[in-house]
C-alpha atoms as a PDB file:
ATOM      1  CA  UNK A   1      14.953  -7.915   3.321  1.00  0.00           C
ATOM      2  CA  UNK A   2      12.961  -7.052   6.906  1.00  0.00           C
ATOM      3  CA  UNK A   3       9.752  -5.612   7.579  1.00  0.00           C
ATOM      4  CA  UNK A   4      11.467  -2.095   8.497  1.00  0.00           C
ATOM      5  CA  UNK A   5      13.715  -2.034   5.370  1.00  0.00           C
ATOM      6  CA  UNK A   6      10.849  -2.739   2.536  1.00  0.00           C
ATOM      7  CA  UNK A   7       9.295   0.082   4.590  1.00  0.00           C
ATOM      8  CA  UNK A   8      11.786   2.655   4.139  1.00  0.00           C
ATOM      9  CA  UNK A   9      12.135   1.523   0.448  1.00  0.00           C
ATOM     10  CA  UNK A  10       8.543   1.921  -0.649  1.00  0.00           C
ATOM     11  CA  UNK A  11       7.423   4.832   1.492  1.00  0.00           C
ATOM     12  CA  UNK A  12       8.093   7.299  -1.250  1.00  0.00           C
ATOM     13  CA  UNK A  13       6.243   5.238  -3.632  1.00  0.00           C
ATOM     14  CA  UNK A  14       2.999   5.277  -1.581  1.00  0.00           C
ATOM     15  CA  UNK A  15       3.042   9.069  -0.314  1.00  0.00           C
ATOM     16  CA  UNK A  16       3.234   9.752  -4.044  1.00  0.00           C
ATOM     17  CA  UNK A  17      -0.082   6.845  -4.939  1.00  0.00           C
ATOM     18  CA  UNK A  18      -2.037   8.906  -1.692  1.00  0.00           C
ATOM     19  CA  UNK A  19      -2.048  11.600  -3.564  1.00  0.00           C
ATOM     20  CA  UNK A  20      -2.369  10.989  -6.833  1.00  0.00           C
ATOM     21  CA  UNK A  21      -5.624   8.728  -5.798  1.00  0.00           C
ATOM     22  CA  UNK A  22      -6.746  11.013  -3.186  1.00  0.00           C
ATOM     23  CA  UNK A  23      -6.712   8.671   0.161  1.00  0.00           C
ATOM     24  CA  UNK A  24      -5.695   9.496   3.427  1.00  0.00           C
ATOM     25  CA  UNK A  25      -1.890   9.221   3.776  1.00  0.00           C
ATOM     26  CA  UNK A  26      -1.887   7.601   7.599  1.00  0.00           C
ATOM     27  CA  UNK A  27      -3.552   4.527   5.884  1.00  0.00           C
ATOM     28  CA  UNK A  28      -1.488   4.240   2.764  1.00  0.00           C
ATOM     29  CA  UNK A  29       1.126   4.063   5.381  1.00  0.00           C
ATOM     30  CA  UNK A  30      -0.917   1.401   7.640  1.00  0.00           C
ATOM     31  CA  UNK A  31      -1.450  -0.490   4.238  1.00  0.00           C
ATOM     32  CA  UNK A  32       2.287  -0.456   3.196  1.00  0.00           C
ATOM     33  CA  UNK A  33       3.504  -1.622   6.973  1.00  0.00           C
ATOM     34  CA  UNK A  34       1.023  -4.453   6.613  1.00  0.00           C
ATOM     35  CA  UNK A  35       2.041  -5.355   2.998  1.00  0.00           C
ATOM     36  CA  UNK A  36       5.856  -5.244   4.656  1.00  0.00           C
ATOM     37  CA  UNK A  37       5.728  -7.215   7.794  1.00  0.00           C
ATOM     38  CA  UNK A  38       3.210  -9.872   5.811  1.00  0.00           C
ATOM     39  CA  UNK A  39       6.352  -9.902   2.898  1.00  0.00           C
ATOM     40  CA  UNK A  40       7.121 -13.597   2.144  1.00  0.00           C
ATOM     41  CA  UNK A  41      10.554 -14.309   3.313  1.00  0.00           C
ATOM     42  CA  UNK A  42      13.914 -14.824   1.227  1.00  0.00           C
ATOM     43  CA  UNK A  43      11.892 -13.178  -2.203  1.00  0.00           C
ATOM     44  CA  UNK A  44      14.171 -11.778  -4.980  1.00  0.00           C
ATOM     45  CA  UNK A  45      14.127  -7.394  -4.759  1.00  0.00           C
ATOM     46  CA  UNK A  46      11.648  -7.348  -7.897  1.00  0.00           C
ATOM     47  CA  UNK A  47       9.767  -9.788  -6.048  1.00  0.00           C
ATOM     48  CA  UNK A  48       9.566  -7.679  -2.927  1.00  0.00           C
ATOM     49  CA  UNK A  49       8.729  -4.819  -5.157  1.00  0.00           C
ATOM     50  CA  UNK A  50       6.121  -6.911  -6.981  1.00  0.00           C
ATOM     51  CA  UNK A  51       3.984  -8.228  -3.824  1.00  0.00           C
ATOM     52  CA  UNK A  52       4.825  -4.568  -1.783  1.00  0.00           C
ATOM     53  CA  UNK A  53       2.779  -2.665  -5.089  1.00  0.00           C
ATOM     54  CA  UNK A  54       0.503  -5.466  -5.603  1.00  0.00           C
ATOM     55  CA  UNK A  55      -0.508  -5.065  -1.327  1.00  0.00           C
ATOM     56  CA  UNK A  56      -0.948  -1.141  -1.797  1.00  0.00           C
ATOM     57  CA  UNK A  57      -2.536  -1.074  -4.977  1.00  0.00           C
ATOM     58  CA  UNK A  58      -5.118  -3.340  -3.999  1.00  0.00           C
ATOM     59  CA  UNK A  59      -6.308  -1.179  -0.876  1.00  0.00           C
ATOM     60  CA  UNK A  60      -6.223   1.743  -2.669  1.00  0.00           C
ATOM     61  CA  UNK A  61      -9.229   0.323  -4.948  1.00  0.00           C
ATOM     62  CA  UNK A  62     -10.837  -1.449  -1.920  1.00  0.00           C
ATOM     63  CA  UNK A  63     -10.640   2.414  -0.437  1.00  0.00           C
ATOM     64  CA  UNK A  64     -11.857   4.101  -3.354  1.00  0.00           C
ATOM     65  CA  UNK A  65     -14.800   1.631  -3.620  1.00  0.00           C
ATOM     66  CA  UNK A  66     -15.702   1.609   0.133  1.00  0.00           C
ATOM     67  CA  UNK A  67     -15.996   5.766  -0.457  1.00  0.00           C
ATOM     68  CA  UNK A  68     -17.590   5.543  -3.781  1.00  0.00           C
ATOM     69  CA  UNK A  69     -20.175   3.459  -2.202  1.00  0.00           C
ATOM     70  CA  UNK A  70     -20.645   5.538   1.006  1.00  0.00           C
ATOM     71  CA  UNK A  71     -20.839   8.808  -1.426  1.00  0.00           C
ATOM     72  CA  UNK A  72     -23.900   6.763  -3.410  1.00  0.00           C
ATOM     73  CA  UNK A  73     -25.888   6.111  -0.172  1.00  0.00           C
ATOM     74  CA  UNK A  74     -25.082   9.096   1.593  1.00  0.00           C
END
């Protein structure tokens, strides 16, 4: 599956974790084209679907952390 396609797929999925965890959409979007174009090739669809969430999900809590810590300091 290409870069473009995973995109299309999982854009739905990661408007809807922006706002549930309160981040800014544009770079839920950023994080999602970099978790598609960085896709291993020739990986099964629940694979795809596995690394694509596993991307996102991760900077979502890097976000959250990087804001918790600027709220704390400032």
């Amino acid at each position: 599956m290409d870069a473009q396609k995973i995109y299309r797929t999982f854009r739905p999925y990661v408007l809807d974790l922006a706002a549930t965890h309160d981040v800014p959409v544009e770079q839920a979007l950023l994080a999602l084209a970099r978790a598609a174009s960085q896709c291993p090739p020739n990986l099964a669809p629940f694979q795809i679907a596995q690394y694509v969430r596993e991307q996102v999900e991760q900077w979502i809590e890097e976000s959250q952390q990087s804001r918790g810590e600027l709220r704390e300091t400032g």
